[in-house]
N, C-alpha and C. Protein backbone atom coordinates (compact mmCIF):
# COMPACT_ATOMS: atom_id res chain seq x y z
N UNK A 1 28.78 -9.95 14.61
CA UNK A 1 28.69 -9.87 13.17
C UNK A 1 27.62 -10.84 12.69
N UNK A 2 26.85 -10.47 11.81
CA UNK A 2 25.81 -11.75 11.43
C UNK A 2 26.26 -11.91 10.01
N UNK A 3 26.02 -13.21 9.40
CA UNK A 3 26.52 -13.73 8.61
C UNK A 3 25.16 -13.84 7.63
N UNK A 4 24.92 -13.49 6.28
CA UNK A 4 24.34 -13.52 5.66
C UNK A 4 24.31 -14.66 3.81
N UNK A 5 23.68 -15.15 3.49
CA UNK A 5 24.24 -15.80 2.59
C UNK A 5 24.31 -15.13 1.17
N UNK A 6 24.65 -15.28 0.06
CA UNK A 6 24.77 -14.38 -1.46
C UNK A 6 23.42 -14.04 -1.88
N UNK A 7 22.72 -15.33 -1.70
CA UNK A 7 21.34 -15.29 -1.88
C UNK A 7 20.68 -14.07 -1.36
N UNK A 8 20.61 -14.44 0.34
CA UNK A 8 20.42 -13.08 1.10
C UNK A 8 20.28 -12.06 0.56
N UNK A 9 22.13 -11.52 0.68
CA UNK A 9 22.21 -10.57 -0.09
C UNK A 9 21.87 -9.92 -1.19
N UNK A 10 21.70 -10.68 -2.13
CA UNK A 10 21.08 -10.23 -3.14
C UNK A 10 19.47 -10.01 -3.28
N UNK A 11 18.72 -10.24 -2.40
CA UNK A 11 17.53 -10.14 -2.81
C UNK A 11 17.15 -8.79 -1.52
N UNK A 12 18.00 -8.51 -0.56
CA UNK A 12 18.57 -7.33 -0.16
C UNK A 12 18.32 -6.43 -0.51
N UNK A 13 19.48 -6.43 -1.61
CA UNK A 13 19.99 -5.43 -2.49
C UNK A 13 18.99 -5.01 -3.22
N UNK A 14 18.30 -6.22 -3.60
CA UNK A 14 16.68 -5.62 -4.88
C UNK A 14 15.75 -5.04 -3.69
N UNK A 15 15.30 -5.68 -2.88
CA UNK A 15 14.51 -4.98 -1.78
C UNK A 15 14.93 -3.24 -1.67
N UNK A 16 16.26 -3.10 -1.49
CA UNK A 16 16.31 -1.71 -1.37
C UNK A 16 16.24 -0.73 -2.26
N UNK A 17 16.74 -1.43 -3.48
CA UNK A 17 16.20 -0.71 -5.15
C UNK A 17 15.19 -0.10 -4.96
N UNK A 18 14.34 -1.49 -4.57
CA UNK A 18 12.49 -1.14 -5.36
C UNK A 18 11.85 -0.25 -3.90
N UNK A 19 12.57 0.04 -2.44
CA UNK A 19 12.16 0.92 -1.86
C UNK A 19 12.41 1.90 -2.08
N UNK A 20 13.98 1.81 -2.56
CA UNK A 20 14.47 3.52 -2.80
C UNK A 20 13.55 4.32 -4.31
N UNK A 21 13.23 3.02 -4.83
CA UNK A 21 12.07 3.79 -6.48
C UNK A 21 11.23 4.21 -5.10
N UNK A 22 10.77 3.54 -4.68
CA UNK A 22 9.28 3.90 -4.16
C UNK A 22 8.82 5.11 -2.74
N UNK A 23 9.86 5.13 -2.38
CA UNK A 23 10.04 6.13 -1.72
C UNK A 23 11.64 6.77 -1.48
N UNK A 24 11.47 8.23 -2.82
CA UNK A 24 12.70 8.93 -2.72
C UNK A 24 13.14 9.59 -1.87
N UNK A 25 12.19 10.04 -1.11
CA UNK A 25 12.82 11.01 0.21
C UNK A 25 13.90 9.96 0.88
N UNK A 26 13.57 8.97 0.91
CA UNK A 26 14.48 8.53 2.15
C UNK A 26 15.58 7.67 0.91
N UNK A 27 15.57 7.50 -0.40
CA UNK A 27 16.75 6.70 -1.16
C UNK A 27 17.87 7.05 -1.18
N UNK A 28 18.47 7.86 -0.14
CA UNK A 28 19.73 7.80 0.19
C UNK A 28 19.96 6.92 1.40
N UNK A 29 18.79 6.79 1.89
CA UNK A 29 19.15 5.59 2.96
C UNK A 29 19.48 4.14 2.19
N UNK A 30 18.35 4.06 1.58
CA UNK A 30 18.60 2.21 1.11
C UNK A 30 19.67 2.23 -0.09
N UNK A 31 20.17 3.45 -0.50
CA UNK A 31 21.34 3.12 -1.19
C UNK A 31 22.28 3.30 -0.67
N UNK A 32 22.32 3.53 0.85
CA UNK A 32 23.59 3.15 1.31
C UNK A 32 23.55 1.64 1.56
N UNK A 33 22.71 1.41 2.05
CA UNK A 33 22.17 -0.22 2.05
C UNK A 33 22.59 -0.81 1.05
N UNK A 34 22.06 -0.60 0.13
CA UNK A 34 22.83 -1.55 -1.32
C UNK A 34 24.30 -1.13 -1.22
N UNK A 35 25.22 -0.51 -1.15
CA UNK A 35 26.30 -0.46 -1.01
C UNK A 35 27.08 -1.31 0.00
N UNK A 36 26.34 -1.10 1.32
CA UNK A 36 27.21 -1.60 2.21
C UNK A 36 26.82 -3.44 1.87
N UNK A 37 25.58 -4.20 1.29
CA UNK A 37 25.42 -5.34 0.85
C UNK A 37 26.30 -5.55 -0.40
N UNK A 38 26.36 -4.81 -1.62
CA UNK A 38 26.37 -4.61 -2.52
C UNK A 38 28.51 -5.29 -2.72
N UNK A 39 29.39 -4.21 -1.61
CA UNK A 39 30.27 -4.01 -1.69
C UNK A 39 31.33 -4.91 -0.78
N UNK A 40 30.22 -5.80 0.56
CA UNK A 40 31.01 -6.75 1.13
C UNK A 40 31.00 -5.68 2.64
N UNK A 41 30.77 -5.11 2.48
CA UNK A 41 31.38 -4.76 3.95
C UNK A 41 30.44 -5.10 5.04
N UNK A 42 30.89 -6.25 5.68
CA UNK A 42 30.08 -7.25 6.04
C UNK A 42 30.47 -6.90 8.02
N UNK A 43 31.13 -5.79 8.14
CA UNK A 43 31.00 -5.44 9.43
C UNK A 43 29.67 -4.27 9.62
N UNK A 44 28.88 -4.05 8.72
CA UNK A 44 27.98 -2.85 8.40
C UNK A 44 26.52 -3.94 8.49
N UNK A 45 26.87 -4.98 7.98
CA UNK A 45 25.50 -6.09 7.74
C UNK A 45 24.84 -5.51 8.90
N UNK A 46 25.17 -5.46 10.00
CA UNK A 46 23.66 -5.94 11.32
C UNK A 46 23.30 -4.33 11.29
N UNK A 47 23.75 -3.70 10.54
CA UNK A 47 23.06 -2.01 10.29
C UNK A 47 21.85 -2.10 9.23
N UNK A 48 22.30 -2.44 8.69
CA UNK A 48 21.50 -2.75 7.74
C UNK A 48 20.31 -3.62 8.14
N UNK A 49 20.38 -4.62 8.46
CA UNK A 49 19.35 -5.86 8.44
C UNK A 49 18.57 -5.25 9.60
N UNK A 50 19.56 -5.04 10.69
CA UNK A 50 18.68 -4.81 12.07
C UNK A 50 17.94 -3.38 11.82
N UNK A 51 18.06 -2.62 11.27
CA UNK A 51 17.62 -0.96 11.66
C UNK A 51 16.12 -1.25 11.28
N UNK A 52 15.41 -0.28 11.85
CA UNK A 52 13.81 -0.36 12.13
C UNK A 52 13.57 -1.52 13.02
N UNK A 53 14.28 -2.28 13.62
CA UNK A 53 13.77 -3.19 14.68
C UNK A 53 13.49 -2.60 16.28
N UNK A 54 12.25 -2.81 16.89
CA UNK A 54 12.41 -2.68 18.13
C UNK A 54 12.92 -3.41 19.10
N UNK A 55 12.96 -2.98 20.21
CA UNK A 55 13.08 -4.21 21.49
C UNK A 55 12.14 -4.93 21.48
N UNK A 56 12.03 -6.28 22.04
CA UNK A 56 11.18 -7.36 22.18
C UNK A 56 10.16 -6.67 23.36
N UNK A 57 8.76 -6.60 23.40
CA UNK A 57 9.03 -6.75 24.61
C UNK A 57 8.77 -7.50 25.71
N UNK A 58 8.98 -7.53 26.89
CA UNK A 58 8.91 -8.30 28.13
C UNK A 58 8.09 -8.67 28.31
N UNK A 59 7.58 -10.30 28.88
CA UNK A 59 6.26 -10.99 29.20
C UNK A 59 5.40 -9.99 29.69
N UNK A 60 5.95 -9.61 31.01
CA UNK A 60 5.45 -8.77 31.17
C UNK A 60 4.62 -7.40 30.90
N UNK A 61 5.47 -7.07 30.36
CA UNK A 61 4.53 -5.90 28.98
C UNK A 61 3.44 -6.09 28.37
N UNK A 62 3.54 -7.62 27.88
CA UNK A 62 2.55 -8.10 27.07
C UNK A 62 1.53 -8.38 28.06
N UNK A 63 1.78 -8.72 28.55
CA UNK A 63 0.56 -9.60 30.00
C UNK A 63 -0.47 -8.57 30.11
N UNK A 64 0.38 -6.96 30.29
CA UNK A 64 -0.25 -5.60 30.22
C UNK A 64 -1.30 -5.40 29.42
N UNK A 65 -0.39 -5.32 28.06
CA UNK A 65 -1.70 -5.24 26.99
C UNK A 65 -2.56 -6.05 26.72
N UNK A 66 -2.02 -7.48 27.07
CA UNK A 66 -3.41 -8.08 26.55
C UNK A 66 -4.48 -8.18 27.89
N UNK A 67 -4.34 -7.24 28.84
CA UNK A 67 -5.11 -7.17 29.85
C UNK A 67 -5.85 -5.83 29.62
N UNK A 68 -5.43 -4.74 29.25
CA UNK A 68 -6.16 -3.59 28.87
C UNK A 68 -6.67 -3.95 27.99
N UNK A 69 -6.05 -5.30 26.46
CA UNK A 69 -7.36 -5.11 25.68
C UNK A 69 -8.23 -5.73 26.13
N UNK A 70 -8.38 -6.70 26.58
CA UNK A 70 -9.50 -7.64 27.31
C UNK A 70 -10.30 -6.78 28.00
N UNK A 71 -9.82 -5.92 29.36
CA UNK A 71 -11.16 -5.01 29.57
C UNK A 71 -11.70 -3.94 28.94
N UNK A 72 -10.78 -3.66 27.36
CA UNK A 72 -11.56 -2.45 26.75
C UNK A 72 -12.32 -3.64 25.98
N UNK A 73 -12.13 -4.83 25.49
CA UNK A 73 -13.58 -5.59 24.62
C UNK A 73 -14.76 -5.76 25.91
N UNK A 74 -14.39 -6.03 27.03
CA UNK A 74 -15.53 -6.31 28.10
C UNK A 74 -16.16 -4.88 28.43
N UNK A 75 -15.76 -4.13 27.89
CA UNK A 75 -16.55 -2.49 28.46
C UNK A 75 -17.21 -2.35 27.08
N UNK A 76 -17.16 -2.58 25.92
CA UNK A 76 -17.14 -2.30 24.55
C UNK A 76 -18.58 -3.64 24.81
N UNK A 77 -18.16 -4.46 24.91
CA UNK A 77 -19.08 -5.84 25.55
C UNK A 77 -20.10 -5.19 26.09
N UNK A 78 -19.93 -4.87 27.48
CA UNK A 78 -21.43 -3.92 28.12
C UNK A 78 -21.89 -2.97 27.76
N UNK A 79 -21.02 -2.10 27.24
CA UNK A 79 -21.85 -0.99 26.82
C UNK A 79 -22.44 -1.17 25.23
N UNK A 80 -22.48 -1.75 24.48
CA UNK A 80 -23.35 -2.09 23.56
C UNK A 80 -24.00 -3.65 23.20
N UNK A 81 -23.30 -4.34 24.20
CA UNK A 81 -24.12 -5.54 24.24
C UNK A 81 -23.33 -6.46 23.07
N UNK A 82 -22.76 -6.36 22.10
CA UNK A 82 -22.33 -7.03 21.39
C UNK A 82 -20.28 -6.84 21.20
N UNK A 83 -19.83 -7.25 20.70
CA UNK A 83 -18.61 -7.02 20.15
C UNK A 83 -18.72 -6.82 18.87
N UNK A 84 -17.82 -5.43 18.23
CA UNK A 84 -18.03 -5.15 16.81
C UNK A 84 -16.10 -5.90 16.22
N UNK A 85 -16.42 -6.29 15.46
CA UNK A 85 -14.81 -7.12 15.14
C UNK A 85 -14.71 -6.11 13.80
């Protein structure tokens, strides 16, 4: 269960307002959101807070990418001689 403070919550709750104005297709999502903040039901919190999060990922993983980007700037490097940022 994660524990959130009133404060939190409440600025939550406005966060999901001003998404659900701003994008209606999905404002049945963030008004369930304001409800489940809104109403206490504080076994629902880590639905709320956590959703759209990915997995972390693994050193490893990363080690990956920042190794493919390094040789796509060193090919990007030779083949035009400069780096474009």
């Amino acid at each position: 269960m994660i524990n959130i403070s009133d404060v939190e919550r409440r600025v939550l709750i406005n966060q999901a307002r001003i998404l659900a104005a701003l994008y209606p297709l999905e404002a049945s999502k963030f008004e369930r959101s304001i409800e489940i903040l809104s109403e206490g039901y504080h076994e629902a919190w880590a639905e709320v807070i956590m959703s759209g999060l990915k997995r972390p990922f693994l050193k490893e993983d990363m080690n990956f990418i920042y190794q493919t980007l390094e040789m796509f700037d060193w090919y990007h490097l030779t083949l035009w001689g400069f780096v474009v940022l």
